[in-house]
N, C-alpha and C. Protein backbone atom coordinates (compact mmCIF):
# COMPACT_ATOMS: atom_id res chain seq x y z
N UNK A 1 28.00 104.92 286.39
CA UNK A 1 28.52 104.09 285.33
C UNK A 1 29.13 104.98 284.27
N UNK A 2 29.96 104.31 283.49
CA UNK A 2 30.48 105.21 282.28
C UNK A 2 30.18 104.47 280.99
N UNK A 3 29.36 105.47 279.91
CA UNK A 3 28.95 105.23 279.40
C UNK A 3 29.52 106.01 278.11
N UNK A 4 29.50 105.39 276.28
CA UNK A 4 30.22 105.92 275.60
C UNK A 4 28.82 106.45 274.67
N UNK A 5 28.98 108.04 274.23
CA UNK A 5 28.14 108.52 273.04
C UNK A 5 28.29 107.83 271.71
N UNK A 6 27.17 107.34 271.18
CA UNK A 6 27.38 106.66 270.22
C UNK A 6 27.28 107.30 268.68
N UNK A 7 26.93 108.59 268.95
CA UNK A 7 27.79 109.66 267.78
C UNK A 7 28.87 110.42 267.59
N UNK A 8 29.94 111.05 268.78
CA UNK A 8 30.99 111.92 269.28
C UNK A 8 31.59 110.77 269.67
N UNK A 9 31.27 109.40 270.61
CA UNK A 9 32.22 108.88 270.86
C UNK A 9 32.60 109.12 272.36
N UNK A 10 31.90 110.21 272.70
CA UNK A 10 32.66 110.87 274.13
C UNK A 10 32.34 110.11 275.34
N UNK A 11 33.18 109.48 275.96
CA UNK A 11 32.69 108.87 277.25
C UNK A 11 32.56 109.47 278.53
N UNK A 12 31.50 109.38 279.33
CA UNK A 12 31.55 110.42 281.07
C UNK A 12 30.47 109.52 281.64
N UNK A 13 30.50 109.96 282.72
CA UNK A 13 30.28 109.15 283.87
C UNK A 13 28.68 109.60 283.87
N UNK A 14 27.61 109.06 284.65
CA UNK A 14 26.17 109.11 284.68
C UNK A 14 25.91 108.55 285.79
N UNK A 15 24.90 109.08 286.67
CA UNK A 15 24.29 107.95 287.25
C UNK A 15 22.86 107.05 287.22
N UNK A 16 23.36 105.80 287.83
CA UNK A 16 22.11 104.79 286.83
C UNK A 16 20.75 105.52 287.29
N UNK A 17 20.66 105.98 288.57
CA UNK A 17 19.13 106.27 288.79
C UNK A 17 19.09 108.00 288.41
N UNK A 18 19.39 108.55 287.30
CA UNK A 18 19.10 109.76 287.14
C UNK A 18 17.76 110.32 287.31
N UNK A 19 17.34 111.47 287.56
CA UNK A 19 16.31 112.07 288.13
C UNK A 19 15.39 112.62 286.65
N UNK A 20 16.61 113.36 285.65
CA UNK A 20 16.34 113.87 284.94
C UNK A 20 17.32 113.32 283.23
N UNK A 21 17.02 113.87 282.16
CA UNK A 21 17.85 113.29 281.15
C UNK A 21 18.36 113.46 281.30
N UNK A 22 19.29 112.18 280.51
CA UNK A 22 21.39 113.26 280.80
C UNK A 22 21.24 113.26 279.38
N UNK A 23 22.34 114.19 278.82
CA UNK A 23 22.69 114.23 277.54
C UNK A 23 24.23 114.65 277.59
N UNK A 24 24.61 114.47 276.09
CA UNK A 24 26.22 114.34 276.08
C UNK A 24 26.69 115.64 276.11
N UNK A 25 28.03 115.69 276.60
CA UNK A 25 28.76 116.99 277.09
C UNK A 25 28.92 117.58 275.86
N UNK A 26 29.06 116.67 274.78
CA UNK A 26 30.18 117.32 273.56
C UNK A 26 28.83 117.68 272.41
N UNK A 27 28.40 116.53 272.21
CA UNK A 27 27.39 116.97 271.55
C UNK A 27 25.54 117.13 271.61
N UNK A 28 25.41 116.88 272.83
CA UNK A 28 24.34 116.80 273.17
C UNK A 28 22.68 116.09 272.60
N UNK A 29 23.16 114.69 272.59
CA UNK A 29 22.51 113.92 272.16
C UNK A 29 22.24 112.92 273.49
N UNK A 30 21.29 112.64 273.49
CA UNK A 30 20.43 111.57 274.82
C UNK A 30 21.53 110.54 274.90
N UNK A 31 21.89 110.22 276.15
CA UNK A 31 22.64 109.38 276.76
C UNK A 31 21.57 108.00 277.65
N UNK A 32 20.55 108.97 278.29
CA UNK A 32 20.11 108.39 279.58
C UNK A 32 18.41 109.37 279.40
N UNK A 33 17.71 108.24 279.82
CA UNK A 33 16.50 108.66 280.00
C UNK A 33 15.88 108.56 281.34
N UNK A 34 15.28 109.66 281.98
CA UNK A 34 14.54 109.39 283.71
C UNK A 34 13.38 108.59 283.73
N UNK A 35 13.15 107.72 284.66
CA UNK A 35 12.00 106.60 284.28
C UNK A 35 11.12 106.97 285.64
N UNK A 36 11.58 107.24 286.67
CA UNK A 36 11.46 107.20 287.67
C UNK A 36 12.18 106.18 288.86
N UNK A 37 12.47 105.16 288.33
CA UNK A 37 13.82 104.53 288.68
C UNK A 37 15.35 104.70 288.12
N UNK A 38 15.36 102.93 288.17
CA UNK A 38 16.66 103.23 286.89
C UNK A 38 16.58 103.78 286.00
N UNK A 39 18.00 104.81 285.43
CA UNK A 39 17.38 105.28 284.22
C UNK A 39 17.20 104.14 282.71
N UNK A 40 16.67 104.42 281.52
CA UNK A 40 16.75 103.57 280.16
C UNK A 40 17.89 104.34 279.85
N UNK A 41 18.93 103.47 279.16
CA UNK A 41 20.06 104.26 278.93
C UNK A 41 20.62 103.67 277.88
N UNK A 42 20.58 104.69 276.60
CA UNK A 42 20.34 104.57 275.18
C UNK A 42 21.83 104.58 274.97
N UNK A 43 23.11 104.57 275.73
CA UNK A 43 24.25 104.55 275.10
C UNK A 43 24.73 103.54 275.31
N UNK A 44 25.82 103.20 274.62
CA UNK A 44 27.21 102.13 275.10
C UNK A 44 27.08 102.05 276.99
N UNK A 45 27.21 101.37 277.55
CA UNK A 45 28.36 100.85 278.69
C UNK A 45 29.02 100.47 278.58
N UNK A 46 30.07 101.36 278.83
CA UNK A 46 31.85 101.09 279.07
C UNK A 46 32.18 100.28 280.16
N UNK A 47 32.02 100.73 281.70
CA UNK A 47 32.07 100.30 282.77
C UNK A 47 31.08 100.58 284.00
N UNK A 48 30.85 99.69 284.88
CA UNK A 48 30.11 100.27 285.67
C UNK A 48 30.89 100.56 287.09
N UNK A 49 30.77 101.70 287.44
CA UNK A 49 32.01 102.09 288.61
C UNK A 49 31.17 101.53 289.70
N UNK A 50 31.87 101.47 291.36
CA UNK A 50 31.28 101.42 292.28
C UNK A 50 31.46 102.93 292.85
C-alpha cells in the first residue's frame, strides 16, 4: 500500500503485513507498526496497490 508521512508529507510504498517497523525515508518517523499480522499503520493511506 502507499501510504503518506504525516509530518514530511513523503509518500512510499509499505507492506500491509510488515515483519518489522517501517519508518519514513525522509524523516524517520513511524509509518507502520509489526503486530504479528497486519501491520497498525499510523499514517495516511493514499492507495492500496495490488
Amino acid at each position: 500500500m502507499k501510504v503518506k508521512c504525516s509530518k514530511c508529507s513523503n509518500e512510499q510504498n509499505i507492506f500491509s503485513k510488515a515483519a518489522t517497523n517501517v519508518k519514513c525515508l525522509v524523516c524517520e518517523s513511524t509509518l507502520a507498526e509489526a503486530t504479528g499480522g497486519n501491520a497498525k499503520v499510523k499514517a495516511e493511506i493514499v492507495e492500496k496497490l495490488k
